[in-house]
PDB file of N, CA and C in Angstrom:
ATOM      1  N   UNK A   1      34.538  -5.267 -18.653  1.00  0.00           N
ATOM      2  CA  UNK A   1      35.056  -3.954 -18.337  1.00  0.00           C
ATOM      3  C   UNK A   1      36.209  -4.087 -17.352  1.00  0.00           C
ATOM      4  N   UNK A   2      37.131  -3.226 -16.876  1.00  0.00           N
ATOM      5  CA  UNK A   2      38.201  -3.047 -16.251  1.00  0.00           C
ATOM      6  C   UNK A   2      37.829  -2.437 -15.039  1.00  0.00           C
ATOM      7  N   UNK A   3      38.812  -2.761 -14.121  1.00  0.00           N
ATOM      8  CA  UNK A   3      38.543  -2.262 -12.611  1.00  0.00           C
ATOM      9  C   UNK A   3      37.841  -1.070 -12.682  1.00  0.00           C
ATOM     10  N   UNK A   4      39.073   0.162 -13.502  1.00  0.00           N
ATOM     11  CA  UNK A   4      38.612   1.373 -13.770  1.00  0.00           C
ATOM     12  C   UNK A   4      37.402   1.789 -14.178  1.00  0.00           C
ATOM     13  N   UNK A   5      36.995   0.987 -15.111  1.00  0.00           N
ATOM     14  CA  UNK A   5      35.571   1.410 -15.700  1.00  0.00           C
ATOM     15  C   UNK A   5      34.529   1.096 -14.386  1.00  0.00           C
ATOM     16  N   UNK A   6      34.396   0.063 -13.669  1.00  0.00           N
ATOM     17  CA  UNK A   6      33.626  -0.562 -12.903  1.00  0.00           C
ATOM     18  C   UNK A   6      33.599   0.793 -11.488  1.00  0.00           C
ATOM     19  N   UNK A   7      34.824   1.116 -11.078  1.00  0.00           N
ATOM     20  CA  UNK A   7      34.862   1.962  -9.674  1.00  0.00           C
ATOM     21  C   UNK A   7      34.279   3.759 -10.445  1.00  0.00           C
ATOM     22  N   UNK A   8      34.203   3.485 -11.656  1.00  0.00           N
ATOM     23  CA  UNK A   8      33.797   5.043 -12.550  1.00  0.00           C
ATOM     24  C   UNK A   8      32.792   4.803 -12.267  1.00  0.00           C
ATOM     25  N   UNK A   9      31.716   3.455 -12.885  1.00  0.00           N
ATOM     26  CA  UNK A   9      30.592   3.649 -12.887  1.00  0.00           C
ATOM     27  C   UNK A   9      29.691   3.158 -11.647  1.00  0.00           C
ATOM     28  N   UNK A  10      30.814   3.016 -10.320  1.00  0.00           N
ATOM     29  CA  UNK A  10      30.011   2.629  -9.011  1.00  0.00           C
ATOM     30  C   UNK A  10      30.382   3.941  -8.434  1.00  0.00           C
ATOM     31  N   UNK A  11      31.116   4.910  -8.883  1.00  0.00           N
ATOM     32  CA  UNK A  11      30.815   6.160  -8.636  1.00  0.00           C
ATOM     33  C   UNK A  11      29.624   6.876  -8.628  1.00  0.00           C
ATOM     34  N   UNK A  12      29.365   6.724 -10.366  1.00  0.00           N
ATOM     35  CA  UNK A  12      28.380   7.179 -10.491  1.00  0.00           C
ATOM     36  C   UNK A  12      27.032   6.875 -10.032  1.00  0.00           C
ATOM     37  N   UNK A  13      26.849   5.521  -9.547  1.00  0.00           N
ATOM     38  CA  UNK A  13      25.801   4.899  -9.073  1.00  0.00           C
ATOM     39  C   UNK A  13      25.749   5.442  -7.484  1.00  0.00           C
ATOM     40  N   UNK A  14      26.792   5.657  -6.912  1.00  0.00           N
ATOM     41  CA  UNK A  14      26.857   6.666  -5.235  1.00  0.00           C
ATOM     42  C   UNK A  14      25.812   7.829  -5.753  1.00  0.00           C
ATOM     43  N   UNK A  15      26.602   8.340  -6.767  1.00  0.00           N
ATOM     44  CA  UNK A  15      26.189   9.803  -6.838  1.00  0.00           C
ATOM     45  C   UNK A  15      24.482   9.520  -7.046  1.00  0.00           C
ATOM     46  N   UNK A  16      24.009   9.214  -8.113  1.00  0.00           N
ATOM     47  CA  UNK A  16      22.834   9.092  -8.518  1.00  0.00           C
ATOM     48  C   UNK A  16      21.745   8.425  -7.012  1.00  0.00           C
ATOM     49  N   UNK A  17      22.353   7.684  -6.058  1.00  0.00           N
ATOM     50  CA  UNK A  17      21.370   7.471  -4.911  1.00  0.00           C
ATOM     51  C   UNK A  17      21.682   8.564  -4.185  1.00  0.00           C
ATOM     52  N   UNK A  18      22.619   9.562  -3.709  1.00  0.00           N
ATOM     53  CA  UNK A  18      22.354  10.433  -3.046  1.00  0.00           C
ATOM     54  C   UNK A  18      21.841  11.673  -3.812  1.00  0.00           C
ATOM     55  N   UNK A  19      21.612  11.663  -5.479  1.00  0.00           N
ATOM     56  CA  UNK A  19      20.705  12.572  -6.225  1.00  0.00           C
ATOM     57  C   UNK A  19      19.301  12.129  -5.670  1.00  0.00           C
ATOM     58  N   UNK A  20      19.427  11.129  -6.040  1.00  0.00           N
ATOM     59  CA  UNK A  20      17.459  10.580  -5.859  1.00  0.00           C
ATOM     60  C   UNK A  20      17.002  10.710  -4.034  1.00  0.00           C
ATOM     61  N   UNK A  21      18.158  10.468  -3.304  1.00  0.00           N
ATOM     62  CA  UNK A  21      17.850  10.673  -1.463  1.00  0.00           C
ATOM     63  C   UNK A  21      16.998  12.074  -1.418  1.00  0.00           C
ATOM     64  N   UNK A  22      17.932  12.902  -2.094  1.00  0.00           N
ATOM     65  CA  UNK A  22      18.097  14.463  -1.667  1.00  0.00           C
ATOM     66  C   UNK A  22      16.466  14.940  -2.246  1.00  0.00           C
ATOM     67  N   UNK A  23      16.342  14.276  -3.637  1.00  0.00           N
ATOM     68  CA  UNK A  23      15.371  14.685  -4.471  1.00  0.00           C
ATOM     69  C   UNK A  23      13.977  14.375  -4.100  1.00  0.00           C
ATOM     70  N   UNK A  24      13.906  13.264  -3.457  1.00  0.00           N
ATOM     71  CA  UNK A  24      12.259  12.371  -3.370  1.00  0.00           C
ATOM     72  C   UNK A  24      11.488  13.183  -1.596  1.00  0.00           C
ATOM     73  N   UNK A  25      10.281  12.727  -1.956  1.00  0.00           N
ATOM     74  CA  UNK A  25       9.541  13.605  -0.870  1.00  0.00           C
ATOM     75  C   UNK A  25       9.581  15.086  -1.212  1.00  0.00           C
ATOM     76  N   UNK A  26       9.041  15.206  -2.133  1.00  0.00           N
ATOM     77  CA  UNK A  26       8.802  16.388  -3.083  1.00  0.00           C
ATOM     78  C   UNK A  26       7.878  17.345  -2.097  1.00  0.00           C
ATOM     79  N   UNK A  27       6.469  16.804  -2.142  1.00  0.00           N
ATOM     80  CA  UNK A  27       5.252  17.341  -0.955  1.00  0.00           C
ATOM     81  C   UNK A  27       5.957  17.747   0.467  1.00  0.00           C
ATOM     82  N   UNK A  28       6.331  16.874   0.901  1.00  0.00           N
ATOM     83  CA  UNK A  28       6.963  16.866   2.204  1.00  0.00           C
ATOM     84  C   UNK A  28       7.669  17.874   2.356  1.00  0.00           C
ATOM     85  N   UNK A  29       8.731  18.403   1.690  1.00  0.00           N
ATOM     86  CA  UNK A  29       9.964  19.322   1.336  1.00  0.00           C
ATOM     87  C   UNK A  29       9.032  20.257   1.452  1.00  0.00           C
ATOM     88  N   UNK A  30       7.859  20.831   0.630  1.00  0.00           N
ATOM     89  CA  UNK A  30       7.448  21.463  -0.153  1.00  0.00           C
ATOM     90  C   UNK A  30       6.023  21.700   0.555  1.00  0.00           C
ATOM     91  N   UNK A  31       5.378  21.225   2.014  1.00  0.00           N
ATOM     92  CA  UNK A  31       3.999  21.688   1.806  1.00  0.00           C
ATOM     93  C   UNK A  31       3.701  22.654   2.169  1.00  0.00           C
ATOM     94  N   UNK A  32       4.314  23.248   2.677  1.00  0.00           N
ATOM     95  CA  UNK A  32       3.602  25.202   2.665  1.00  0.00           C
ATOM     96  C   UNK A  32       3.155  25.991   1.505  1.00  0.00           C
ATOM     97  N   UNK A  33       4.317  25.813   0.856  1.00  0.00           N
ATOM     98  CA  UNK A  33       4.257  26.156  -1.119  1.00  0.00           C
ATOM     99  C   UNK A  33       2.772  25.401  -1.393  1.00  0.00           C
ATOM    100  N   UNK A  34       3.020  23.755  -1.522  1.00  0.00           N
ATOM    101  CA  UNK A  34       1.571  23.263  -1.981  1.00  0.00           C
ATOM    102  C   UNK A  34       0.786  23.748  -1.451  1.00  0.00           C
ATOM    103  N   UNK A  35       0.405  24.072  -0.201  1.00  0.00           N
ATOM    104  CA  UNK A  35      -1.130  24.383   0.398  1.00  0.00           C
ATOM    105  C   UNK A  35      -1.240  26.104   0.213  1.00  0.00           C
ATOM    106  N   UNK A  36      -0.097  26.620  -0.109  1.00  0.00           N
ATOM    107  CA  UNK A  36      -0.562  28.517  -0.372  1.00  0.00           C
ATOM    108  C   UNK A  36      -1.309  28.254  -2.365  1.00  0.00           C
ATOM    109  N   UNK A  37      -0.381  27.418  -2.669  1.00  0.00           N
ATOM    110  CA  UNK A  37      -0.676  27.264  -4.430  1.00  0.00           C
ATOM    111  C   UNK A  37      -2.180  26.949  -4.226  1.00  0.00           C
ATOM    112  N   UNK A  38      -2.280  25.703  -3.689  1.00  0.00           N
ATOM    113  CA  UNK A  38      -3.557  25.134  -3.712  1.00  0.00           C
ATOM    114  C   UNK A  38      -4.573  25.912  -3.084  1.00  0.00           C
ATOM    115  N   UNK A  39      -4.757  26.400  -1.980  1.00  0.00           N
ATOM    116  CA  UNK A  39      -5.387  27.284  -1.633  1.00  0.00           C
ATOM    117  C   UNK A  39      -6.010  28.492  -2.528  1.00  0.00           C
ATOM    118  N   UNK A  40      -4.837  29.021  -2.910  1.00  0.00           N
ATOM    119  CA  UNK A  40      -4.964  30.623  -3.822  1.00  0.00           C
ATOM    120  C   UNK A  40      -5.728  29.541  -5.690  1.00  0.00           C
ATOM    121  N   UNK A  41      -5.465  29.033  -6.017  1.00  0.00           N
ATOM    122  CA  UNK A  41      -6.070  28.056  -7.005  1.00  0.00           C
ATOM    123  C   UNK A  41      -7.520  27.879  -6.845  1.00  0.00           C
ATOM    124  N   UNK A  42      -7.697  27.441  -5.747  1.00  0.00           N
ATOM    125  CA  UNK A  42      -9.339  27.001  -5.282  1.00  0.00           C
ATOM    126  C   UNK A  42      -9.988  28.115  -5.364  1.00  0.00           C
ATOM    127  N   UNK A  43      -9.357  29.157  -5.094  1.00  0.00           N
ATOM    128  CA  UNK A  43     -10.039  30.523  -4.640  1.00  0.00           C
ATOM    129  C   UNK A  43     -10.155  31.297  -5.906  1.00  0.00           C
ATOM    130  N   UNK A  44      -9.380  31.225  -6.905  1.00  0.00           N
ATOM    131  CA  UNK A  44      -9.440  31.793  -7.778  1.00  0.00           C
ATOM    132  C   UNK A  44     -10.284  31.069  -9.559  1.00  0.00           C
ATOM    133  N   UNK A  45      -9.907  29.511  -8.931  1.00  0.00           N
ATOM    134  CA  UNK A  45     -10.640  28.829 -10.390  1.00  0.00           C
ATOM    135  C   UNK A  45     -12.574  29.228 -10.569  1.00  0.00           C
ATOM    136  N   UNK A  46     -12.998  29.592  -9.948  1.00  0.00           N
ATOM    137  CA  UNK A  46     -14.449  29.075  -9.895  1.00  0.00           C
ATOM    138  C   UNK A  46     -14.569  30.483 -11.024  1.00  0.00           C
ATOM    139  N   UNK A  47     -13.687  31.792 -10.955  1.00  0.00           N
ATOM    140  CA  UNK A  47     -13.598  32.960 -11.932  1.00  0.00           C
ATOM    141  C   UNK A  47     -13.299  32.821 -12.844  1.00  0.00           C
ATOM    142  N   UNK A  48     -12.624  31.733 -13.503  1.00  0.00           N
ATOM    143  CA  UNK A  48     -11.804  31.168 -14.750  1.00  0.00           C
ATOM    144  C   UNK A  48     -12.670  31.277 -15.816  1.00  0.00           C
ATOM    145  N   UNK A  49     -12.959  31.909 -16.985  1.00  0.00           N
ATOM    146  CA  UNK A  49     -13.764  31.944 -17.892  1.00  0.00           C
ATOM    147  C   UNK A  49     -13.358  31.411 -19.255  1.00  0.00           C
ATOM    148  N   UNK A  50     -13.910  30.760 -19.671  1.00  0.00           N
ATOM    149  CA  UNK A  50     -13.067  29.939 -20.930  1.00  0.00           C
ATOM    150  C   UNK A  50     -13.384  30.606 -22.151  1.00  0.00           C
ATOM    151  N   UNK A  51     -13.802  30.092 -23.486  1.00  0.00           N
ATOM    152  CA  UNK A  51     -14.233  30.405 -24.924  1.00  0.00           C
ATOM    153  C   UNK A  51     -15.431  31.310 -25.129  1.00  0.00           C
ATOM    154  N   UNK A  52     -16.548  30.433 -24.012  1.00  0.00           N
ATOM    155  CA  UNK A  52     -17.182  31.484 -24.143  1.00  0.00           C
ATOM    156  C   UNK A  52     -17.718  32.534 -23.309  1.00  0.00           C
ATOM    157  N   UNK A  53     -17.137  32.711 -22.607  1.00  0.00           N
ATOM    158  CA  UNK A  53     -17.350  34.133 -21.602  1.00  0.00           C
ATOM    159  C   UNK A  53     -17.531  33.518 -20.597  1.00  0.00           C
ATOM    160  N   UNK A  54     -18.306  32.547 -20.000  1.00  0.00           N
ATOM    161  CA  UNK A  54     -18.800  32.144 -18.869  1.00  0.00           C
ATOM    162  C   UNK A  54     -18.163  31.411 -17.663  1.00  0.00           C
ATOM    163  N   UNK A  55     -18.052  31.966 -16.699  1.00  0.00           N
ATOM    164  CA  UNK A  55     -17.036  31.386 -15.725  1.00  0.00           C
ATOM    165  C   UNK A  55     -17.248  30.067 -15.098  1.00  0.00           C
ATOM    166  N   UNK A  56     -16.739  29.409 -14.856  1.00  0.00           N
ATOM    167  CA  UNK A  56     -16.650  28.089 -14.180  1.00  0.00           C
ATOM    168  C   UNK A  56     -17.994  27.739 -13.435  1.00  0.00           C
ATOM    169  N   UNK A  57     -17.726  28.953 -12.424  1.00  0.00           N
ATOM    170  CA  UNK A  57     -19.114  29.249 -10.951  1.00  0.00           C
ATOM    171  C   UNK A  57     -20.125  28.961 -12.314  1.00  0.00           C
ATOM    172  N   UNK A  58     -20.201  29.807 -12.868  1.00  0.00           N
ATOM    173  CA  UNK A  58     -22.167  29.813 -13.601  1.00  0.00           C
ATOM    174  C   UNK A  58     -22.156  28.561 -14.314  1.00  0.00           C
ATOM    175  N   UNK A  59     -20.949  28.016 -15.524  1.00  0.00           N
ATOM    176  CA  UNK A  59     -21.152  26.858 -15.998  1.00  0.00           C
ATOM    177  C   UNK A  59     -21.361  25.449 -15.124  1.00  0.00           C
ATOM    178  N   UNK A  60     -21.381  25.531 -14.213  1.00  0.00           N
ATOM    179  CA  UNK A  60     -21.285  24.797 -12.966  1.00  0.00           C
ATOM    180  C   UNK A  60     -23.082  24.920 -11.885  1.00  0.00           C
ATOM    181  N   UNK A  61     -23.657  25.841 -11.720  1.00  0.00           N
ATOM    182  CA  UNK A  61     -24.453  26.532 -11.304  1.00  0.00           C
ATOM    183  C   UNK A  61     -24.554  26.025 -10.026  1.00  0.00           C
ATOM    184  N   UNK A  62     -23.465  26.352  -9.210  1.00  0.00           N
ATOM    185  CA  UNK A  62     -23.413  25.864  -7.640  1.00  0.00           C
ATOM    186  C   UNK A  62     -22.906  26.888  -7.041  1.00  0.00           C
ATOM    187  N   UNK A  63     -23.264  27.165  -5.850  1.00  0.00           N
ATOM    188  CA  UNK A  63     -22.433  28.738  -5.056  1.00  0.00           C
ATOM    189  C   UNK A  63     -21.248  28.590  -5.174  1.00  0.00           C
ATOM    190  N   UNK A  64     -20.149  29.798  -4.608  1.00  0.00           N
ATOM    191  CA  UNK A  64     -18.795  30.134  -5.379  1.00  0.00           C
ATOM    192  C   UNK A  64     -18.280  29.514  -3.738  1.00  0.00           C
ATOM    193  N   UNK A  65     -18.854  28.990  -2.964  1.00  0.00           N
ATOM    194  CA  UNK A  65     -18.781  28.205  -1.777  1.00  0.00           C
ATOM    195  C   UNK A  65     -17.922  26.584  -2.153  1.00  0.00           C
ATOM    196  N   UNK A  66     -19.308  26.277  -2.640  1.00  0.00           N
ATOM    197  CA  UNK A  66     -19.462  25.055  -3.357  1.00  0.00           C
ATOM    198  C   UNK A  66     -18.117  24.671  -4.295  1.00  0.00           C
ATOM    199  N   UNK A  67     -18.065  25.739  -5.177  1.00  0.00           N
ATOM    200  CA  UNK A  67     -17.349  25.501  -6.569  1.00  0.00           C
ATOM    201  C   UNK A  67     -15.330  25.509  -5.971  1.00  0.00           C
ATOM    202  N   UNK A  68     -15.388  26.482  -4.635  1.00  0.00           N
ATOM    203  CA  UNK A  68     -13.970  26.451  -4.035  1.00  0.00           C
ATOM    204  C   UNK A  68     -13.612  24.839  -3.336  1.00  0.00           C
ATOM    205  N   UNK A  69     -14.594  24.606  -2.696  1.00  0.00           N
ATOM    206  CA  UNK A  69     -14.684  23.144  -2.217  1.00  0.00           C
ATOM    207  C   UNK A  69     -14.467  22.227  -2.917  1.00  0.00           C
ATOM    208  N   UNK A  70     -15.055  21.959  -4.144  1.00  0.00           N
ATOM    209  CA  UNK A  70     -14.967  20.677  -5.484  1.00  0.00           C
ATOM    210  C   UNK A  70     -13.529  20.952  -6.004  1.00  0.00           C
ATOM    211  N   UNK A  71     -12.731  22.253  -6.082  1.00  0.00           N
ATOM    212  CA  UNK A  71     -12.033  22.542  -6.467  1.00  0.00           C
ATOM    213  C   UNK A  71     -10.580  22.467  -5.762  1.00  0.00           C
ATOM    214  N   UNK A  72     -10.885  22.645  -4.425  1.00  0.00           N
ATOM    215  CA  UNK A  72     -10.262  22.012  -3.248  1.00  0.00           C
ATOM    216  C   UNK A  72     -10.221  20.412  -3.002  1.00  0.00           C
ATOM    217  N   UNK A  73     -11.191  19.928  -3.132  1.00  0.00           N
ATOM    218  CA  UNK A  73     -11.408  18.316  -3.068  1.00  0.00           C
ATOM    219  C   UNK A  73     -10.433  17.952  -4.574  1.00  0.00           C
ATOM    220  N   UNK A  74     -10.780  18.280  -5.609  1.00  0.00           N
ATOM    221  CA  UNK A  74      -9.920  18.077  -6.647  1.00  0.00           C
ATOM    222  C   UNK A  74      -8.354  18.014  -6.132  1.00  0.00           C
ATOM    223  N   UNK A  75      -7.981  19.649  -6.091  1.00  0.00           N
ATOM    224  CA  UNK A  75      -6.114  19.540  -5.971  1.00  0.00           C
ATOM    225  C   UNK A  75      -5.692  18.359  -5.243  1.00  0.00           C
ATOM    226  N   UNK A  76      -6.013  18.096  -4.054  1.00  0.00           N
ATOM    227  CA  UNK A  76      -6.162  17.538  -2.553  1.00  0.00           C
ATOM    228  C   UNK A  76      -5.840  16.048  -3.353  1.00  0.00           C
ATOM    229  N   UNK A  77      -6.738  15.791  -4.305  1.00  0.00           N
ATOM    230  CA  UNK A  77      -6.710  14.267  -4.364  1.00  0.00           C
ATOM    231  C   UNK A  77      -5.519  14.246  -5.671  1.00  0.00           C
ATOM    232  N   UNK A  78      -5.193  15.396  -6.577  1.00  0.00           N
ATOM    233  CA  UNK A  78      -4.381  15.260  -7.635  1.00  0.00           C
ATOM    234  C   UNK A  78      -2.916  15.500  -6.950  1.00  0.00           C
ATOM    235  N   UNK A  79      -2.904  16.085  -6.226  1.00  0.00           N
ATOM    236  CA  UNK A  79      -1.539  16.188  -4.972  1.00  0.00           C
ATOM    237  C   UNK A  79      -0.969  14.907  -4.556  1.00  0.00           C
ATOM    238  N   UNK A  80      -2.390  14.136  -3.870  1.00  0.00           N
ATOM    239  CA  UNK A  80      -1.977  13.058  -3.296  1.00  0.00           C
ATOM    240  C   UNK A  80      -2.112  11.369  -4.692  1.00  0.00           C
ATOM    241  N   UNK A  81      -2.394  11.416  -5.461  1.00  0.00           N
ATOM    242  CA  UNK A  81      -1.961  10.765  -6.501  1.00  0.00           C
ATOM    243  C   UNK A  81      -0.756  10.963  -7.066  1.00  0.00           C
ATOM    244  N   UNK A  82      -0.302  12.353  -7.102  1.00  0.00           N
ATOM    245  CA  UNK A  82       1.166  12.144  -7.265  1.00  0.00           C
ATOM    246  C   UNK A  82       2.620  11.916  -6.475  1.00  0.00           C
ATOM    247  N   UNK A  83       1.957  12.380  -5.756  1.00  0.00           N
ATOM    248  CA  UNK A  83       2.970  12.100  -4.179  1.00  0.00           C
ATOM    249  C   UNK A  83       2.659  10.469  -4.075  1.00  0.00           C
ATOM    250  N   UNK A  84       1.867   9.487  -4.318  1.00  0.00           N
ATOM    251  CA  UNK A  84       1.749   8.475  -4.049  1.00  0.00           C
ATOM    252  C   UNK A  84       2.566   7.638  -5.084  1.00  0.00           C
ATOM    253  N   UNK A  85       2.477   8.415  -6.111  1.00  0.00           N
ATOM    254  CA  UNK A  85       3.053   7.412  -7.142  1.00  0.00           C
ATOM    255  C   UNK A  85       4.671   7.928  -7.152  1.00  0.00           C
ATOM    256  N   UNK A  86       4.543   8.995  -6.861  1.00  0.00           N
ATOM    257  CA  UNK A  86       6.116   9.359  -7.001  1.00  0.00           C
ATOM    258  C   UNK A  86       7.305   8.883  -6.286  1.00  0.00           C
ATOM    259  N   UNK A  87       6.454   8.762  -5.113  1.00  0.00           N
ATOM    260  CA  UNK A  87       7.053   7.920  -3.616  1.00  0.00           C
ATOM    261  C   UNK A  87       7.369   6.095  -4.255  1.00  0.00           C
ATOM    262  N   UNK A  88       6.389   5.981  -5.087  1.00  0.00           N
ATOM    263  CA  UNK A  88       6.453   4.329  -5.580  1.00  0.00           C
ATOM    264  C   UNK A  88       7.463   4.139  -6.434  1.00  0.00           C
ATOM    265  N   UNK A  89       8.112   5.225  -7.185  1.00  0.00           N
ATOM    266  CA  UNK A  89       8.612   5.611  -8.162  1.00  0.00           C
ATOM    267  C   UNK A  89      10.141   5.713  -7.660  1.00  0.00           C
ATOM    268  N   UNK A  90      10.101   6.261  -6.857  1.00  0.00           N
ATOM    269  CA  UNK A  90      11.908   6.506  -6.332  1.00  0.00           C
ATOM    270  C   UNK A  90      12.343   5.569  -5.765  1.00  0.00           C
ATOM    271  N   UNK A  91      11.230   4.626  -4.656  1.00  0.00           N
ATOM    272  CA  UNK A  91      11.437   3.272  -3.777  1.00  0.00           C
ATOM    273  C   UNK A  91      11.938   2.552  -5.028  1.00  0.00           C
ATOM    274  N   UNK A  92      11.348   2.261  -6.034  1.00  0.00           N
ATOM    275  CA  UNK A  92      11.726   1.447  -6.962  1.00  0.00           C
ATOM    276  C   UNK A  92      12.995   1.618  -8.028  1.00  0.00           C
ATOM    277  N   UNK A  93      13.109   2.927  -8.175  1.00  0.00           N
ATOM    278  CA  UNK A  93      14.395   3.457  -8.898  1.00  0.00           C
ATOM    279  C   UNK A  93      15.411   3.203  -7.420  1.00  0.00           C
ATOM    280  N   UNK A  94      15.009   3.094  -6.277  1.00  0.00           N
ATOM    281  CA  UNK A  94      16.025   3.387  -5.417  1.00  0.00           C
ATOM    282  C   UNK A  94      16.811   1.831  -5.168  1.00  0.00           C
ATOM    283  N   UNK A  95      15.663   0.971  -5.040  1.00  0.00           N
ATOM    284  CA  UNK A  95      16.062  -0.210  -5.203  1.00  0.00           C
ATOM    285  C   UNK A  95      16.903  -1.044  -6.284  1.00  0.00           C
ATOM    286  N   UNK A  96      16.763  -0.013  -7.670  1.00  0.00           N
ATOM    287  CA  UNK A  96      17.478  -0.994  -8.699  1.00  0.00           C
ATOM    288  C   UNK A  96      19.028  -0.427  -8.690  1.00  0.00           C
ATOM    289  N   UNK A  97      18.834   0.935  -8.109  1.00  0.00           N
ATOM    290  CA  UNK A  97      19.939   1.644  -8.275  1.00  0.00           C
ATOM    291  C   UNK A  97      21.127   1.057  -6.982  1.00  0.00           C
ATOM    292  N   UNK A  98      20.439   0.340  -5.965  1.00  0.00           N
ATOM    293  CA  UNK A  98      21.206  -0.442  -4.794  1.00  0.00           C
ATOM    294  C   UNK A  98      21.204  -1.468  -5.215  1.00  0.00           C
ATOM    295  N   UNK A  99      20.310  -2.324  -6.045  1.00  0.00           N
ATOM    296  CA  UNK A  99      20.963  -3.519  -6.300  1.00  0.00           C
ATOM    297  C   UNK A  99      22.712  -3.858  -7.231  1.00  0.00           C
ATOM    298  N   UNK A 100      22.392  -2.173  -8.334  1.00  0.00           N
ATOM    299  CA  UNK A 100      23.302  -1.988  -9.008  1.00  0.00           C
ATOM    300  C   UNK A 100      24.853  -1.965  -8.345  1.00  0.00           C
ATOM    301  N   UNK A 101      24.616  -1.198  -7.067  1.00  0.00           N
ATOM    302  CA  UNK A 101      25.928  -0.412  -6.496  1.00  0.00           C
ATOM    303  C   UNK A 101      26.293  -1.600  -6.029  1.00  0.00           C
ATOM    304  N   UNK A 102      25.251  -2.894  -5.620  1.00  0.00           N
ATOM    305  CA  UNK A 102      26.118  -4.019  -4.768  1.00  0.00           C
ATOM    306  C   UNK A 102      26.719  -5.081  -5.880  1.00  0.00           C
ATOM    307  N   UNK A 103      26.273  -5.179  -7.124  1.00  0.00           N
ATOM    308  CA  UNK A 103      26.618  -5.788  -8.235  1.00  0.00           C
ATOM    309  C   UNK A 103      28.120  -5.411  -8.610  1.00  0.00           C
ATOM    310  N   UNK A 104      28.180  -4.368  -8.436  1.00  0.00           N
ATOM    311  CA  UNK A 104      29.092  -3.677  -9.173  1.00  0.00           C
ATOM    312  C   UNK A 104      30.681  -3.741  -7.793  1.00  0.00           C
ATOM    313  N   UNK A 105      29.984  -3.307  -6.290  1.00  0.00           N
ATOM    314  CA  UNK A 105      30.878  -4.089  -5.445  1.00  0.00           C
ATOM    315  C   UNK A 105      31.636  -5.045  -5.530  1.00  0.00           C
ATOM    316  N   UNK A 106      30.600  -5.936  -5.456  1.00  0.00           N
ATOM    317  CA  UNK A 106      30.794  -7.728  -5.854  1.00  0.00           C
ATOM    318  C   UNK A 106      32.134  -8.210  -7.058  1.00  0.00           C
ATOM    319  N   UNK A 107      31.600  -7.069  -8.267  1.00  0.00           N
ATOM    320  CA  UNK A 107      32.406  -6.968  -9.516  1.00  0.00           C
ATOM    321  C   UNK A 107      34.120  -6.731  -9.298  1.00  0.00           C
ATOM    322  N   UNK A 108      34.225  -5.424  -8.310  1.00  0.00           N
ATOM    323  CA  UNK A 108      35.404  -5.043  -8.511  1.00  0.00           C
ATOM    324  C   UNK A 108      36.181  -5.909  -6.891  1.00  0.00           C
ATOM    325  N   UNK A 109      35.362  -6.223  -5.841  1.00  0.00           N
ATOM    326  CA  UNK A 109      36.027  -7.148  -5.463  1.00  0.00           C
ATOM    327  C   UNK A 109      36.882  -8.637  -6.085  1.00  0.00           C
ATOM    328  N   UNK A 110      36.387  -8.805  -6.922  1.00  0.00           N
ATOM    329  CA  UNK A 110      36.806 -10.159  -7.697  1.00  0.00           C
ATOM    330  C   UNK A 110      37.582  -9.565  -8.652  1.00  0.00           C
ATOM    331  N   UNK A 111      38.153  -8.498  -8.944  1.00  0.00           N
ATOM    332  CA  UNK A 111      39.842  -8.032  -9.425  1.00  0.00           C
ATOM    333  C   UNK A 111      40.275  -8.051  -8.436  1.00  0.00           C
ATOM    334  N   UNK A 112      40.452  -7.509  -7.193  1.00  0.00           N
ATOM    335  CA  UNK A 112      41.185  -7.699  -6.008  1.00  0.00           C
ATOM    336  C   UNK A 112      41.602  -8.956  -5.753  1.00  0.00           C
ATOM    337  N   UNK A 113      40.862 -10.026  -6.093  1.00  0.00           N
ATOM    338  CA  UNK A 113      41.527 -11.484  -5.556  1.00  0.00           C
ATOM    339  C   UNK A 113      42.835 -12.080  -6.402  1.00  0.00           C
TER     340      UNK A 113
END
């Protein structure tokens, strides 16, 4: 490829790490939202009635105590499985995407010489 093509596409490689900077830490950005969602969720699933009429609470036969709690313990841990992996997910996109930008450095320094 040509200088040009190389400083286009170490452009684009700037842009795309300060997309992914801005973007990652989703929870973090975001936990007031998560804990009103999650909250109002817990409180409301145990009423959820499916196919056949019967709500969660009775198919379950544990107080509507109980059934907010399991339901709470649930989000809590499906929250933090994704925040865990997502976090693993950008470190690693973040890393290939810096190895790229210094490759590509490297590249268009050596037209300069």
């Amino acid at each position: 490829m040509s200088k040009h093509y190389k400083e286009k596409a170490l452009l684009a490689t700037t842009y795309k790490i300060q997309s992914l900077k801005e973007q990652s830490n989703f929870f973090k950005k975001n936990l007031n939202k998560v804990i009103i969602l999650g909250v109002a969720f817990s409180f409301c699933a145990p009423f959820y009635s499916g196919e056949n009429g019967k709500t969660v609470k009775e198919l379950s036969e544990v107080t509507y105590t109980d059934s907010v709690l399991l339901t709470a313990a649930v989000v809590f841990a499906l929250c933090l499985i994704a925040h865990v992996s997502w976090t693993i997910q950008d470190k690693l996109r973040l890393k290939r995407l810096l190895k790229r930008k210094k490759e590509l450095e490297d590249e268009i320094k050596t037209y300069d010489l």
